[in-house]
C-alpha atoms as a PDB file:
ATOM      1  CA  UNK A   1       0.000   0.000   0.000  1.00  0.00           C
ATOM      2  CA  UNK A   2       1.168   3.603  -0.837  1.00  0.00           C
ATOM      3  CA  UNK A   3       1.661   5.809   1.919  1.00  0.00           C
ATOM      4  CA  UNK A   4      -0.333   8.779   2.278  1.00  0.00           C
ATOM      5  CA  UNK A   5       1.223  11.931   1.396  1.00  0.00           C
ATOM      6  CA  UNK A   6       0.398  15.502   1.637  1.00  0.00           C
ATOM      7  CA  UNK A   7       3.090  16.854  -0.957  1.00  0.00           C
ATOM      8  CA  UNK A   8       1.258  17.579  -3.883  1.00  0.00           C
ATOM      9  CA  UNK A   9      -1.767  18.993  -2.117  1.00  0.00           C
ATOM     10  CA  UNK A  10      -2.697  22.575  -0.310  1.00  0.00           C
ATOM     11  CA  UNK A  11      -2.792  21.722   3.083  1.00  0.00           C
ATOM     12  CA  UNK A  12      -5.093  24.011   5.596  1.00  0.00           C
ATOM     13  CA  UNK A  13      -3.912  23.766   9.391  1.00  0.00           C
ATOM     14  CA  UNK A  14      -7.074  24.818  11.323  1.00  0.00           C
ATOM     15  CA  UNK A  15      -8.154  25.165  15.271  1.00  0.00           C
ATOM     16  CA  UNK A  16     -11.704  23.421  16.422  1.00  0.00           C
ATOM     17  CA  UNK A  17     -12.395  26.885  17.658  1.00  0.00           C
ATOM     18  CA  UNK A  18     -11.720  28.306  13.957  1.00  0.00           C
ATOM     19  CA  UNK A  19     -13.610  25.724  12.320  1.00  0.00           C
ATOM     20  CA  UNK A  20     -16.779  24.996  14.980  1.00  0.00           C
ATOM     21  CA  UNK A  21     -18.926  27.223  17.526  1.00  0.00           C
ATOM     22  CA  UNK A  22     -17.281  26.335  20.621  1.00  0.00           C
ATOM     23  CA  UNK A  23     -17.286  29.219  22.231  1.00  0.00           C
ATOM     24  CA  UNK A  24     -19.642  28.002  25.305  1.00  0.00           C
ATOM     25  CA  UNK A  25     -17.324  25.368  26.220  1.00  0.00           C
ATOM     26  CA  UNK A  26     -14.459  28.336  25.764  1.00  0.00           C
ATOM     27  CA  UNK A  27     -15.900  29.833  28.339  1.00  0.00           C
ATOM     28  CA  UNK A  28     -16.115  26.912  31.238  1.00  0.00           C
ATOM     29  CA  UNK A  29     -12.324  26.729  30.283  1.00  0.00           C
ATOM     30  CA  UNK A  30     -11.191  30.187  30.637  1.00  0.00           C
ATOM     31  CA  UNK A  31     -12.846  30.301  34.073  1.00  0.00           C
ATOM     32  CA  UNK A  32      -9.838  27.936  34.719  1.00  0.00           C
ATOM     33  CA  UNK A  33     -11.905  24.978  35.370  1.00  0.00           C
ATOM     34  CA  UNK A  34      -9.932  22.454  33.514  1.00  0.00           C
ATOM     35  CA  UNK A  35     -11.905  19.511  34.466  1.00  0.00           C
ATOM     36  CA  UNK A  36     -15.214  20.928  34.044  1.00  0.00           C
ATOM     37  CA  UNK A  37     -14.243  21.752  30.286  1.00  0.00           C
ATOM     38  CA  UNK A  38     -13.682  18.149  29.733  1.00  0.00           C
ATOM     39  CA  UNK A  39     -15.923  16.423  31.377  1.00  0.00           C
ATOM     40  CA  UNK A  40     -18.641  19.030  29.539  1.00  0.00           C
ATOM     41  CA  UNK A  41     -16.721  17.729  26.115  1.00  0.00           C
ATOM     42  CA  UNK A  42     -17.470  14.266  27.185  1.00  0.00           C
ATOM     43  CA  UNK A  43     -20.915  14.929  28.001  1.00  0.00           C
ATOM     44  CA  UNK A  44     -21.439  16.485  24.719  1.00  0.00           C
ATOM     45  CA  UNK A  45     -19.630  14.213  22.823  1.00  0.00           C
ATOM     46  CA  UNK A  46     -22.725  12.465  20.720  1.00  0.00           C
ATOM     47  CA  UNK A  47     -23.826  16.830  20.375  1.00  0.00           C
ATOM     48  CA  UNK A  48     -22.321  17.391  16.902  1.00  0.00           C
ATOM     49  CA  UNK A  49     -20.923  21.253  17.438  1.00  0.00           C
ATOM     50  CA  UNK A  50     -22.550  24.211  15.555  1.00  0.00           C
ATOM     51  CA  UNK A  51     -20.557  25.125  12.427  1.00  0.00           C
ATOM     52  CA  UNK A  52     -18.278  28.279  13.490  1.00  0.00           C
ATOM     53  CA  UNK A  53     -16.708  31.320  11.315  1.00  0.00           C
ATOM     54  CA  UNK A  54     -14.294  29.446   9.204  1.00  0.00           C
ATOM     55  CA  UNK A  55     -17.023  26.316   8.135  1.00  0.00           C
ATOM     56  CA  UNK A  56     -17.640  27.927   5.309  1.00  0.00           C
ATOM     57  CA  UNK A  57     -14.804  28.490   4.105  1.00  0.00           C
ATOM     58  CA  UNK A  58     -13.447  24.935   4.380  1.00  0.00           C
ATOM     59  CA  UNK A  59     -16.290  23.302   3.016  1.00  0.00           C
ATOM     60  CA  UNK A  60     -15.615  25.222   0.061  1.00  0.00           C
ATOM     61  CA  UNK A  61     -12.399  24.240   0.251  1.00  0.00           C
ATOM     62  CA  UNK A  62     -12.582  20.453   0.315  1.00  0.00           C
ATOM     63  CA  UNK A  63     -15.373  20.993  -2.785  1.00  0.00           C
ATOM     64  CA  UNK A  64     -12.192  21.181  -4.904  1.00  0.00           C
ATOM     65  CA  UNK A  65     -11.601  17.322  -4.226  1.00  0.00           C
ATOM     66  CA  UNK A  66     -12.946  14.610  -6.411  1.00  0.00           C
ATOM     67  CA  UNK A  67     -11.927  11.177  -6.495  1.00  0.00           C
ATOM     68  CA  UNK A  68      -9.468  10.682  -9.382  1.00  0.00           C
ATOM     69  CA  UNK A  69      -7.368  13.682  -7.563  1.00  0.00           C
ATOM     70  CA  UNK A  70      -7.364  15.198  -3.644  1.00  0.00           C
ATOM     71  CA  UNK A  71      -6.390  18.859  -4.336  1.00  0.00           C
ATOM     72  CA  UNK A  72      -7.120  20.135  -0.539  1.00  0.00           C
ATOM     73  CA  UNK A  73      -6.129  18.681   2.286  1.00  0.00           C
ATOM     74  CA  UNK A  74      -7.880  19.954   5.736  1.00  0.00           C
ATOM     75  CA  UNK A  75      -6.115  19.292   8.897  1.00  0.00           C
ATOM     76  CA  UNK A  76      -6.863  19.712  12.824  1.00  0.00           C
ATOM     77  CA  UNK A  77      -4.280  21.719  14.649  1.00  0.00           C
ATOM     78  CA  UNK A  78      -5.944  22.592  18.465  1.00  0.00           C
ATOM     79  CA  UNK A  79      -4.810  23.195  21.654  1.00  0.00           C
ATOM     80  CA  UNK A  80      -8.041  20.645  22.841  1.00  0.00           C
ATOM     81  CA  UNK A  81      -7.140  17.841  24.212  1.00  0.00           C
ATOM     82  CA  UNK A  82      -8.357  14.423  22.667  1.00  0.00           C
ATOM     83  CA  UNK A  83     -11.445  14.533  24.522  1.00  0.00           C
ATOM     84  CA  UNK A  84     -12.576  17.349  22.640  1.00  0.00           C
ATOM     85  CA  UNK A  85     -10.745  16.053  19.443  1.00  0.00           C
ATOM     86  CA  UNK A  86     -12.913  13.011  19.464  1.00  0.00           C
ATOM     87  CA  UNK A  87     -16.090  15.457  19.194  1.00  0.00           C
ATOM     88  CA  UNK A  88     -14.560  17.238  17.095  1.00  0.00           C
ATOM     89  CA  UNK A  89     -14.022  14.842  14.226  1.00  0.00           C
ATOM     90  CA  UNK A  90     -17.681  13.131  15.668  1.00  0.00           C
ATOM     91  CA  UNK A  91     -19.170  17.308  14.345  1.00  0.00           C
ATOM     92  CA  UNK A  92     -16.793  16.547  11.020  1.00  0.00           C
ATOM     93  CA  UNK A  93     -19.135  13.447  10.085  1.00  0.00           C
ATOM     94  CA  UNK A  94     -21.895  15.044  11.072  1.00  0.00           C
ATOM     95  CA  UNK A  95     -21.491  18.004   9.458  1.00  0.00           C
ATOM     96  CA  UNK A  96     -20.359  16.597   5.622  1.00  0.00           C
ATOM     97  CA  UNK A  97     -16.910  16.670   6.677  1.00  0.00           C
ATOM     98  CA  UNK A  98     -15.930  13.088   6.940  1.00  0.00           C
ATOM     99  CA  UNK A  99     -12.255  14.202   4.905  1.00  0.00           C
ATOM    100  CA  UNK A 100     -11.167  15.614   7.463  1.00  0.00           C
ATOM    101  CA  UNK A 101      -9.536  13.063   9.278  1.00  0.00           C
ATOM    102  CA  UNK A 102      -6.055  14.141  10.159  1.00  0.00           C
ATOM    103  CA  UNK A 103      -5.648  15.744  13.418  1.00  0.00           C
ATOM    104  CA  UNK A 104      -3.410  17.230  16.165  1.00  0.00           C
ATOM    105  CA  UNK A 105      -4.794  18.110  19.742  1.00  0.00           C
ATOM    106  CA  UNK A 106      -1.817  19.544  21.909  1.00  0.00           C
ATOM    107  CA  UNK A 107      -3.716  19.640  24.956  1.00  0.00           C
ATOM    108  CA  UNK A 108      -2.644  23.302  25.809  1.00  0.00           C
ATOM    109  CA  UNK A 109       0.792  23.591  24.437  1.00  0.00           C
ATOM    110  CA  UNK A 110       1.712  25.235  21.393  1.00  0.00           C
ATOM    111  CA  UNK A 111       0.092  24.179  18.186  1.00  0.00           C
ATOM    112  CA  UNK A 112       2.177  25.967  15.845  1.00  0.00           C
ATOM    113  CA  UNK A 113       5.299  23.878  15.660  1.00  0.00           C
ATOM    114  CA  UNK A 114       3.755  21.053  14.108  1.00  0.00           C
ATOM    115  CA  UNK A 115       2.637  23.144  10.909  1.00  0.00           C
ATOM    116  CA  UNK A 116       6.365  22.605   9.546  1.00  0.00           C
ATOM    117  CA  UNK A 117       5.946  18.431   9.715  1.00  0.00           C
ATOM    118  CA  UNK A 118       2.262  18.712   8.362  1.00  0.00           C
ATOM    119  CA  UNK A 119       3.794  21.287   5.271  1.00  0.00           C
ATOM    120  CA  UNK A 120       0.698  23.512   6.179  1.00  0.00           C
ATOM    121  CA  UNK A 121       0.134  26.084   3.597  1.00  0.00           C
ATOM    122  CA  UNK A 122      -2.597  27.982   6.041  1.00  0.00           C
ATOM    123  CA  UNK A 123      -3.142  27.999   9.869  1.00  0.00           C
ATOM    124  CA  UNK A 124      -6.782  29.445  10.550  1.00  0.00           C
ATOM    125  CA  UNK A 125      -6.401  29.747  14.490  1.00  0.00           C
ATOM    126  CA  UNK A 126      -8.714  31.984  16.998  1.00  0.00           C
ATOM    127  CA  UNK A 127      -5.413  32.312  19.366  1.00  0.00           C
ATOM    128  CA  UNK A 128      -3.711  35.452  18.046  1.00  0.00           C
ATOM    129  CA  UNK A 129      -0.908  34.168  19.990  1.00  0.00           C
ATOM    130  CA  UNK A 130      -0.862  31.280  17.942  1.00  0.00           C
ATOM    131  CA  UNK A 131      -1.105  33.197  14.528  1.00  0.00           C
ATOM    132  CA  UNK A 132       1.676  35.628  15.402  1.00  0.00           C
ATOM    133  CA  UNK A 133       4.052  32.919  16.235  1.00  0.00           C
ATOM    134  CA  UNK A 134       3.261  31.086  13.159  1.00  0.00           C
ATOM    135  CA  UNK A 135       3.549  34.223  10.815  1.00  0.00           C
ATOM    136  CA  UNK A 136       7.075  34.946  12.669  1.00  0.00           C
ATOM    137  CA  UNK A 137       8.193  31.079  11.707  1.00  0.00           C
ATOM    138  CA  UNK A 138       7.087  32.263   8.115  1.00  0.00           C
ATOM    139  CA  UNK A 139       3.907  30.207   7.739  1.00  0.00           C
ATOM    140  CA  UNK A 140       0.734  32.129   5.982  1.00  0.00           C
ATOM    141  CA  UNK A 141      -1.700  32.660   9.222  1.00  0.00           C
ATOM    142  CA  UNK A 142      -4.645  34.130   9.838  1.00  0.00           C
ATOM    143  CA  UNK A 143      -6.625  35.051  12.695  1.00  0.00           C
ATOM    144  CA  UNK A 144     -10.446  34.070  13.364  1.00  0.00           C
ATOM    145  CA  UNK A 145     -12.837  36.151  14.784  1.00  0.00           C
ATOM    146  CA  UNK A 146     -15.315  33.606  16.780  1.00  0.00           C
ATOM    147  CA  UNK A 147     -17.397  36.434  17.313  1.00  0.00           C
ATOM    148  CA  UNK A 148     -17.728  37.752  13.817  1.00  0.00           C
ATOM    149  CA  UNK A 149     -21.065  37.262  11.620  1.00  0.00           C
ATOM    150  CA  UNK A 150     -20.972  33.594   9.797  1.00  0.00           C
ATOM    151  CA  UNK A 151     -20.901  33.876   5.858  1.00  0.00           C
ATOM    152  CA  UNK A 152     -24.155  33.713   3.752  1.00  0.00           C
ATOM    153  CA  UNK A 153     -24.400  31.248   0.827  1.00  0.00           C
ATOM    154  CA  UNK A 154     -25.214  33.581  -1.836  1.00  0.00           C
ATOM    155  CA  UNK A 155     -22.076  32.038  -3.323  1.00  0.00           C
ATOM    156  CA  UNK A 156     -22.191  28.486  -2.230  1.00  0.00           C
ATOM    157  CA  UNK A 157     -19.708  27.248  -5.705  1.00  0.00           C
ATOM    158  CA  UNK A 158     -17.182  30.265  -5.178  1.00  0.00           C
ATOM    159  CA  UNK A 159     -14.445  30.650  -3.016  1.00  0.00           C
ATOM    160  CA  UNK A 160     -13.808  34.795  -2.495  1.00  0.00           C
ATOM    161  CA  UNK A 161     -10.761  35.867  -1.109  1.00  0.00           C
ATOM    162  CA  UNK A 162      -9.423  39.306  -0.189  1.00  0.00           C
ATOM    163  CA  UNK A 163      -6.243  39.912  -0.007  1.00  0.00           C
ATOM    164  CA  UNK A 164      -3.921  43.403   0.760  1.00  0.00           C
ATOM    165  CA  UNK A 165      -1.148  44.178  -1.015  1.00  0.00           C
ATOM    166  CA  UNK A 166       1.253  45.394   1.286  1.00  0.00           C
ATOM    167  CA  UNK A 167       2.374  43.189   4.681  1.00  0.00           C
ATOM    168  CA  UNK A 168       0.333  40.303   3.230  1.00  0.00           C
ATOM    169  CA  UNK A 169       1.140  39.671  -0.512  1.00  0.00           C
ATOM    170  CA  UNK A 170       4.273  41.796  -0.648  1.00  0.00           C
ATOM    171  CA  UNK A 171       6.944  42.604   1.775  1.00  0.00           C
ATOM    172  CA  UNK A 172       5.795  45.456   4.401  1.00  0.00           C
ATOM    173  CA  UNK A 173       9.089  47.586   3.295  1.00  0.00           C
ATOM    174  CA  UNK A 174       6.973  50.223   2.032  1.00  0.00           C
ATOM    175  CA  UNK A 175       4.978  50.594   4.714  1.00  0.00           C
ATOM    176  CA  UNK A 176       8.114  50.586   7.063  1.00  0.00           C
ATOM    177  CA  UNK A 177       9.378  54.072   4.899  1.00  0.00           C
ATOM    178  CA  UNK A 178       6.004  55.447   5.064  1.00  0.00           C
ATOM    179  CA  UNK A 179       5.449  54.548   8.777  1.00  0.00           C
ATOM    180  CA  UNK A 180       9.133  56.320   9.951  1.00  0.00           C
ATOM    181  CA  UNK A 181       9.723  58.982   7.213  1.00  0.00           C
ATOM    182  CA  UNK A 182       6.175  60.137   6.189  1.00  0.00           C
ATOM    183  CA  UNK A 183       4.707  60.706   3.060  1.00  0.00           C
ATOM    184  CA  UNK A 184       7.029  62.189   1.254  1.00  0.00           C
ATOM    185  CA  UNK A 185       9.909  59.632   1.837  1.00  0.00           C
ATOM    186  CA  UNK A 186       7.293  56.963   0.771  1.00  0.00           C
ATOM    187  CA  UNK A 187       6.447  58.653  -2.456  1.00  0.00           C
ATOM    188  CA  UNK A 188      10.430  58.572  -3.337  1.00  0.00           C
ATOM    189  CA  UNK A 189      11.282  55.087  -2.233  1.00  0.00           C
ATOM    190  CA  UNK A 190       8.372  54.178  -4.652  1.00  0.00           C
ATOM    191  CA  UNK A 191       9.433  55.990  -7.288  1.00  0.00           C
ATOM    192  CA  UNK A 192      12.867  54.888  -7.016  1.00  0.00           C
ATOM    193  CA  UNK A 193      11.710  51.399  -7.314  1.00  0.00           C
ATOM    194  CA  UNK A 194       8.852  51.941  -9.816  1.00  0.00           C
ATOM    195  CA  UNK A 195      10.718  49.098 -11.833  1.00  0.00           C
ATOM    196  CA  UNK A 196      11.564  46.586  -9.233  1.00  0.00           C
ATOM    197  CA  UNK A 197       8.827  43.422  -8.643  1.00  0.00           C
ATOM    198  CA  UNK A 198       7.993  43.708  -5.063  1.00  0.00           C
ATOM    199  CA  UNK A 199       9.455  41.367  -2.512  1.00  0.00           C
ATOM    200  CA  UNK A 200       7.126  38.437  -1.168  1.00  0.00           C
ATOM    201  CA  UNK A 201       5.130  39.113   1.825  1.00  0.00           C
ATOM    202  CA  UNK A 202       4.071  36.049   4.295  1.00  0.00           C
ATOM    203  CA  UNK A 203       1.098  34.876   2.171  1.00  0.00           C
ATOM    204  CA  UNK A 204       2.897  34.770  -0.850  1.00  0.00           C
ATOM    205  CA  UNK A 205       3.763  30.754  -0.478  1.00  0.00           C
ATOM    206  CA  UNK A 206      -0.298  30.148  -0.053  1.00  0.00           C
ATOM    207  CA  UNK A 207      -1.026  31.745  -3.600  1.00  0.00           C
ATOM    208  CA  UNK A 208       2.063  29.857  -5.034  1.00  0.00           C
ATOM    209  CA  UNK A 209       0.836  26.359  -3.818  1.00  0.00           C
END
């Protein structure tokens, strides 16, 4: 049997928090109440998880997959612990997501070191922490907003992404000028390079794979 690989595929590193509503639960654990989170994860575990910001997004994602040829790969990267990861891929199936099926739960420590092994193209997280870290080891991050409105499905075929130009798909040197000299320094260092491609910002390697 082949061994599965992940090399020819764009591979999305995502939290359960980015992915499903589990904001409740959140809650019991940031009171500090370790056990109580659990055991409320356990209790739950047969409740599949309301979809949360990023659903969307990732169910878009995997439509890109067909049988002759997997072009998305979706993986699990959480600070849960595998209590909570057992729900979480127990929402998955419930939810149409039964492709997901690769999954990391750290059980508090930090996710982000594992998105070099996995050759994560993405990290979706709700822990700016997280995110920040990631973007610092070079990785394309993004932060989600649990508490941010859940997209409609006026375009359920497309997948629409926004992306700036400066700090995200091009270097932030620009902005750096513009920041410390002003305008007028900005204006010259851009018209001094007028011919010269940009240098790659952080997201660059997501649009290239």
């Amino acid at each position: 049997m082949t061994a599965l690989t992940l090399d020819d595929k764009l591979v999305v590193a995502i939290s359960s928090r980015a992915l499903f509503d589990f904001e409740e639960e959140n809650r019991v654990f940031e009171h500090g109440d370790d056990r109580a989170y659990v055991q409320l994860q356990r209790e739950r575990l047969d409740i599949p998880a309301p979809p949360g910001v990023a659903f969307s997004l990732v169910r878009k994602l995997l439509a890109f997959n067909h049988a002759e040829h997997q072009r998305v790969e979706v993986v699990l990267l959480s600070r849960n612990d595998p209590v909570s990861g057992m729900r979480v891929f127990r929402s998955c199936q419930a939810h149409g997501l039964a492709s997901v099926q690769r999954g990391v739960f750290t059980q508090g420590r930090d996710p982000f070191r594992y998105l070099r092994p996995l050759g994560a193209h993405l990290f979706l997280s709700a822990n700016e922490t997280d995110v920040r870290s990631a973007l610092h080891l070079g990785f394309p991050a993004a932060r989600v907003l649990t508490e941010s409105v859940q997209a409609g499905d006026a375009h359920p075929r497309e997948v629409r992404i926004a992306f700036d130009g400066d700090a995200v798909l091009f270097s932030d040197e620009a902005e750096r000028v513009y920041q410390s000299e002003g305008l007028a320094a900005f204006q010259r260092h851009e018209s001094a390079k007028a011919a010269q491609p940009l240098p790659e910002g952080p997201f660059k390697p997501l649009l290239a794979a």
